[in-house]
N, C-alpha and C. Protein backbone atom coordinates (compact mmCIF):
# COMPACT_ATOMS: atom_id res chain seq x y z
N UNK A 1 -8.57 3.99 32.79
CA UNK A 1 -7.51 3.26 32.11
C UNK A 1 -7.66 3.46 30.60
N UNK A 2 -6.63 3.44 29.56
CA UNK A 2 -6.56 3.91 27.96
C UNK A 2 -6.90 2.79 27.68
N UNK A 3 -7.16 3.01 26.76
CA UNK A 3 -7.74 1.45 26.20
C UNK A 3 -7.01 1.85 24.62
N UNK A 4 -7.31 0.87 23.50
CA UNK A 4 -6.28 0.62 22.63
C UNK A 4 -6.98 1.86 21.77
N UNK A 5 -8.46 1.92 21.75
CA UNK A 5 -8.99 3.38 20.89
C UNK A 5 -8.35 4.42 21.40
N UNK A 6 -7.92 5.02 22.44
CA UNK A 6 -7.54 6.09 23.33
C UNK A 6 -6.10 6.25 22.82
N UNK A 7 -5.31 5.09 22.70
CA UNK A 7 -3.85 5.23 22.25
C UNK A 7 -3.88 5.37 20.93
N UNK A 8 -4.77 4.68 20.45
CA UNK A 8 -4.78 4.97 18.50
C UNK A 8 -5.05 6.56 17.88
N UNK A 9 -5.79 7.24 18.85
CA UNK A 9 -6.26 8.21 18.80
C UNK A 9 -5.62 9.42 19.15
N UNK A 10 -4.66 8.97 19.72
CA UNK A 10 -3.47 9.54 20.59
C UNK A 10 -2.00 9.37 19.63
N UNK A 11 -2.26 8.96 18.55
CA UNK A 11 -0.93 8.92 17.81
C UNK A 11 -1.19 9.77 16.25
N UNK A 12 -2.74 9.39 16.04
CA UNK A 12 -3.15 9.87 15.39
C UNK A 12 -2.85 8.77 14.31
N UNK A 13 -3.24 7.34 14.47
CA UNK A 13 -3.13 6.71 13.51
C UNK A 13 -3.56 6.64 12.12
N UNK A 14 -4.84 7.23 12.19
CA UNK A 14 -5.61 7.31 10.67
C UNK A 14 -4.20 8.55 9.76
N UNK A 15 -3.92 9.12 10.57
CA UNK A 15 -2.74 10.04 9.84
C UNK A 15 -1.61 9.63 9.46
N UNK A 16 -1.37 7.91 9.98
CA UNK A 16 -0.23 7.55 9.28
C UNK A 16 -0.85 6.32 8.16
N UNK A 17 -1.98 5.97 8.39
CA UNK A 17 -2.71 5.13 7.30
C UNK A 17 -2.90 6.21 5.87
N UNK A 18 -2.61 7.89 6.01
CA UNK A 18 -3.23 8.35 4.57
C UNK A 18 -1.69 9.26 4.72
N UNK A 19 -0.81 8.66 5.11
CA UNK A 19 0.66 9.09 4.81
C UNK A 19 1.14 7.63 3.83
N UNK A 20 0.32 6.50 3.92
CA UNK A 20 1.28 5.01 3.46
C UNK A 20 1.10 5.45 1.51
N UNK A 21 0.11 5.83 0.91
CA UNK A 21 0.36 6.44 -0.36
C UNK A 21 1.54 6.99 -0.61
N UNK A 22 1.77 8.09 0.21
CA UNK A 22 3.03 8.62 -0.84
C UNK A 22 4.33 7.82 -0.40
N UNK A 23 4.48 6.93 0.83
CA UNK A 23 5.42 6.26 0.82
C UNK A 23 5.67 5.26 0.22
N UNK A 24 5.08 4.61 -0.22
CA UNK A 24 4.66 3.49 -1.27
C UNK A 24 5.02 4.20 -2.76
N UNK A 25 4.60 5.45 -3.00
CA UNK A 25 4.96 6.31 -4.04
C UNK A 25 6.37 6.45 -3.79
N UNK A 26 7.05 6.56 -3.08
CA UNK A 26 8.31 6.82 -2.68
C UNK A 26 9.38 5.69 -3.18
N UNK A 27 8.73 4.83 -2.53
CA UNK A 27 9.50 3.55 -2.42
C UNK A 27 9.36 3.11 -4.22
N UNK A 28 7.76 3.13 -5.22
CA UNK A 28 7.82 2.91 -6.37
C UNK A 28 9.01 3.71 -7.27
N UNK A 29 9.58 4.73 -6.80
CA UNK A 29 10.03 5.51 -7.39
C UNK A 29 11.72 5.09 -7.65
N UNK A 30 11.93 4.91 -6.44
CA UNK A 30 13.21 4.50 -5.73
C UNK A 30 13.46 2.89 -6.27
N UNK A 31 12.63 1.81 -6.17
CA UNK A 31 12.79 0.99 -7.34
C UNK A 31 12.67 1.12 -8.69
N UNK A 32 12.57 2.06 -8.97
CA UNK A 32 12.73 2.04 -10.90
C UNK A 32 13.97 2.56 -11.09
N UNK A 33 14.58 3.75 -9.93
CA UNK A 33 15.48 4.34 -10.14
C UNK A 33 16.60 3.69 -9.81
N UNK A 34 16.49 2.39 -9.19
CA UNK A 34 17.38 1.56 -8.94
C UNK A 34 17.32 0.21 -9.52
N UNK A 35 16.55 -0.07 -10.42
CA UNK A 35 16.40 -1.25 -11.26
C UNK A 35 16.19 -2.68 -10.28
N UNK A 36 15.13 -2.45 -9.26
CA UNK A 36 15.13 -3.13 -8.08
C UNK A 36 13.71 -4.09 -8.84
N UNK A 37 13.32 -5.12 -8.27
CA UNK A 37 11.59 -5.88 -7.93
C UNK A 37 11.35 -5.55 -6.94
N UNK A 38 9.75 -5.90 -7.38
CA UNK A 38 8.84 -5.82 -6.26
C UNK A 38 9.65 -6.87 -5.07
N UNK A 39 9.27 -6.79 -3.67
CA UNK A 39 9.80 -7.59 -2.80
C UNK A 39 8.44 -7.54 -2.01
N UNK A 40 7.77 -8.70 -1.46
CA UNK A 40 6.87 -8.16 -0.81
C UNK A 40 7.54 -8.07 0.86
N UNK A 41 8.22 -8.76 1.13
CA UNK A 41 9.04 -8.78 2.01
C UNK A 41 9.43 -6.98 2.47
N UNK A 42 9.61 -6.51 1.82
CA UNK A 42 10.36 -5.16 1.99
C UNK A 42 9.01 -4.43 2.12
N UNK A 43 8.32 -4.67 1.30
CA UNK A 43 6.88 -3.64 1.17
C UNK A 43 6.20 -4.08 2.57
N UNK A 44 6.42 -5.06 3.27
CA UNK A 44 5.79 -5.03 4.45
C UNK A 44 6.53 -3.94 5.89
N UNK A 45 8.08 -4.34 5.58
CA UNK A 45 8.61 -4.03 6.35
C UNK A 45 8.47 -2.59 6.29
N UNK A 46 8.63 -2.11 5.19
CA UNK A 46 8.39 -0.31 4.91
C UNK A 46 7.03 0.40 5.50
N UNK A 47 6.29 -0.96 5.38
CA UNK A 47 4.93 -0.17 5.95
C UNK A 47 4.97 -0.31 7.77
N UNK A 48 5.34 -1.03 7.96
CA UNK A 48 5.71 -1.49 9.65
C UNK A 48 6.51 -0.34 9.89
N UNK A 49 7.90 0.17 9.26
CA UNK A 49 8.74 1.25 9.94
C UNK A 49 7.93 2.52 9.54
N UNK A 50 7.39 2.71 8.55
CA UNK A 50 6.73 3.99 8.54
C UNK A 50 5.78 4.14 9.28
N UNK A 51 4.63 3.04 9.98
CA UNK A 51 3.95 3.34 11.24
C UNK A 51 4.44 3.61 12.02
N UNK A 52 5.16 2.75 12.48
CA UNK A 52 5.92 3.09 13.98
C UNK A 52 6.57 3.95 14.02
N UNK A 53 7.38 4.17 13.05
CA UNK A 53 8.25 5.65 12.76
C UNK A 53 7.24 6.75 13.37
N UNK A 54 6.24 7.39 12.49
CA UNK A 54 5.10 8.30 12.53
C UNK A 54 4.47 7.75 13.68
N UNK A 55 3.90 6.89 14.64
CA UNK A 55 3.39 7.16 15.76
C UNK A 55 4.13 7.16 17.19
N UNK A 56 5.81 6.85 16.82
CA UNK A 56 6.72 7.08 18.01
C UNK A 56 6.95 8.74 17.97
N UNK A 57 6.75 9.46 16.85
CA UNK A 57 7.37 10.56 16.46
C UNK A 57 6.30 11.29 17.24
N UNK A 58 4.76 11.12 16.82
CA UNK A 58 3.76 11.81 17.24
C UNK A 58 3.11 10.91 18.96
N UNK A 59 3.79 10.53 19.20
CA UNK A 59 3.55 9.58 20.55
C UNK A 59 4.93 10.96 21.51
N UNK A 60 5.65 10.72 21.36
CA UNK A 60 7.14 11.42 21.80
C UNK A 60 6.37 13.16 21.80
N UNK A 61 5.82 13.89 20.55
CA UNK A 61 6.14 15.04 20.49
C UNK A 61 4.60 15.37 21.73
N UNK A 62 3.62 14.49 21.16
CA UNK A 62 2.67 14.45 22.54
C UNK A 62 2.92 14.61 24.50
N UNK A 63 3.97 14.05 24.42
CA UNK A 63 4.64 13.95 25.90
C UNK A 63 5.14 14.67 26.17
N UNK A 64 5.90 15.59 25.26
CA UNK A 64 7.33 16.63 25.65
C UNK A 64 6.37 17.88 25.93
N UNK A 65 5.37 17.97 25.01
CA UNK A 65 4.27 18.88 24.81
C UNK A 65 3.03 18.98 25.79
N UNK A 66 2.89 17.98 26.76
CA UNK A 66 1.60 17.90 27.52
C UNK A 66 1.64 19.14 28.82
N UNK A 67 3.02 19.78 29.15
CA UNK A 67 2.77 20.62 30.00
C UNK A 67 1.85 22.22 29.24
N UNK A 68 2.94 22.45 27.78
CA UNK A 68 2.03 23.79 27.03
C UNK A 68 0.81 23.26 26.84
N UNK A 69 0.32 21.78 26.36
CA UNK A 69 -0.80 21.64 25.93
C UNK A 69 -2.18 21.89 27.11
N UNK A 70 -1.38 21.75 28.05
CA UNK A 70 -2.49 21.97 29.27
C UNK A 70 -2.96 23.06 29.69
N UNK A 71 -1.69 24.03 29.06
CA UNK A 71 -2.02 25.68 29.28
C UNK A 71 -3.53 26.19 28.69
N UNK A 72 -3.03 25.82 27.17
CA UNK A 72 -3.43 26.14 25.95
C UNK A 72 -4.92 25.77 25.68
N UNK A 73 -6.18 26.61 26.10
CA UNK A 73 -7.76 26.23 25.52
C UNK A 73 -7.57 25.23 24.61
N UNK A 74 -6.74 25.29 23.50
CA UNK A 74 -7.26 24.62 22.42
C UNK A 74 -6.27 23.63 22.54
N UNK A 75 -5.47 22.97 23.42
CA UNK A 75 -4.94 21.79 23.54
C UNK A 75 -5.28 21.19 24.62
N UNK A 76 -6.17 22.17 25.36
CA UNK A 76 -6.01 21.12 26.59
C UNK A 76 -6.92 19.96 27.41
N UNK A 77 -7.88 19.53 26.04
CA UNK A 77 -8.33 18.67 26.21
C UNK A 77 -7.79 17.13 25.45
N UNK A 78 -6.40 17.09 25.02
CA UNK A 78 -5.85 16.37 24.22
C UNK A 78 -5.37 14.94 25.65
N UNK A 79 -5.04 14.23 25.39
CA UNK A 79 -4.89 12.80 25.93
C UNK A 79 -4.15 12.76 27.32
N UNK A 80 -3.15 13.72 27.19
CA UNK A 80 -2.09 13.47 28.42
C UNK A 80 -2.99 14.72 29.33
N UNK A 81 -3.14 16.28 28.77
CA UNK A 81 -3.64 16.89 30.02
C UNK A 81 -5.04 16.67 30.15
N UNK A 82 -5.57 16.10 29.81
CA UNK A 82 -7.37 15.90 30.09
C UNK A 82 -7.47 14.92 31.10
N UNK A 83 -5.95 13.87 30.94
CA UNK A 83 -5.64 13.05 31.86
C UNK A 83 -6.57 11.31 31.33
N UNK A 84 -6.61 11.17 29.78
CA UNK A 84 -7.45 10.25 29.58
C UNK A 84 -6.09 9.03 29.50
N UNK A 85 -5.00 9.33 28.71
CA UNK A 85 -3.23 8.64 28.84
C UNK A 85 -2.45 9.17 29.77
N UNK A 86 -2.27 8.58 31.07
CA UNK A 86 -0.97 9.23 32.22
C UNK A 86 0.40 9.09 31.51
């Protein structure tokens, strides 16, 4: 059975924790250029859709992908064909 390390690992979460810089850079940018405040309200929500965004994206491209990945030496010990996430 996956357990919550197995799925974290499987989305590649640390890769959307060192993506939240430049979105945060993004978003600083986009308020100056729009004469906006800080909101913390929004700065939460931005960080909530940009996770989920980035681990539905890399959750999804994992699944569509698990039949080549099973082919493939060098994928095919990844989550879905190793058989550690059904």
């Amino acid at each position: 059975m996956a357990t919550t390390k197995d799925f974290l690992n499987f989305v590649r979460f640390e890769h959307s924790i060192f993506a939240l810089p430049f979105i945060y850079a993004g978003m600083l940018i986009a308020m100056r250029a729009e004469n906006f405040d800080f909101d913390a309200l929004k700065f939460i929500l931005l960080t909530i859709a940009a996770i989920s965004a980035r681990s539905t994206a890399m959750a999804l491209n994992r699944i569509i992908d698990a039949n080549i990945d099973a082919l493939n030496l060098r994928t095919a010990d990844r989550h879905i064909p190793s058989g550690i996430i059904k």
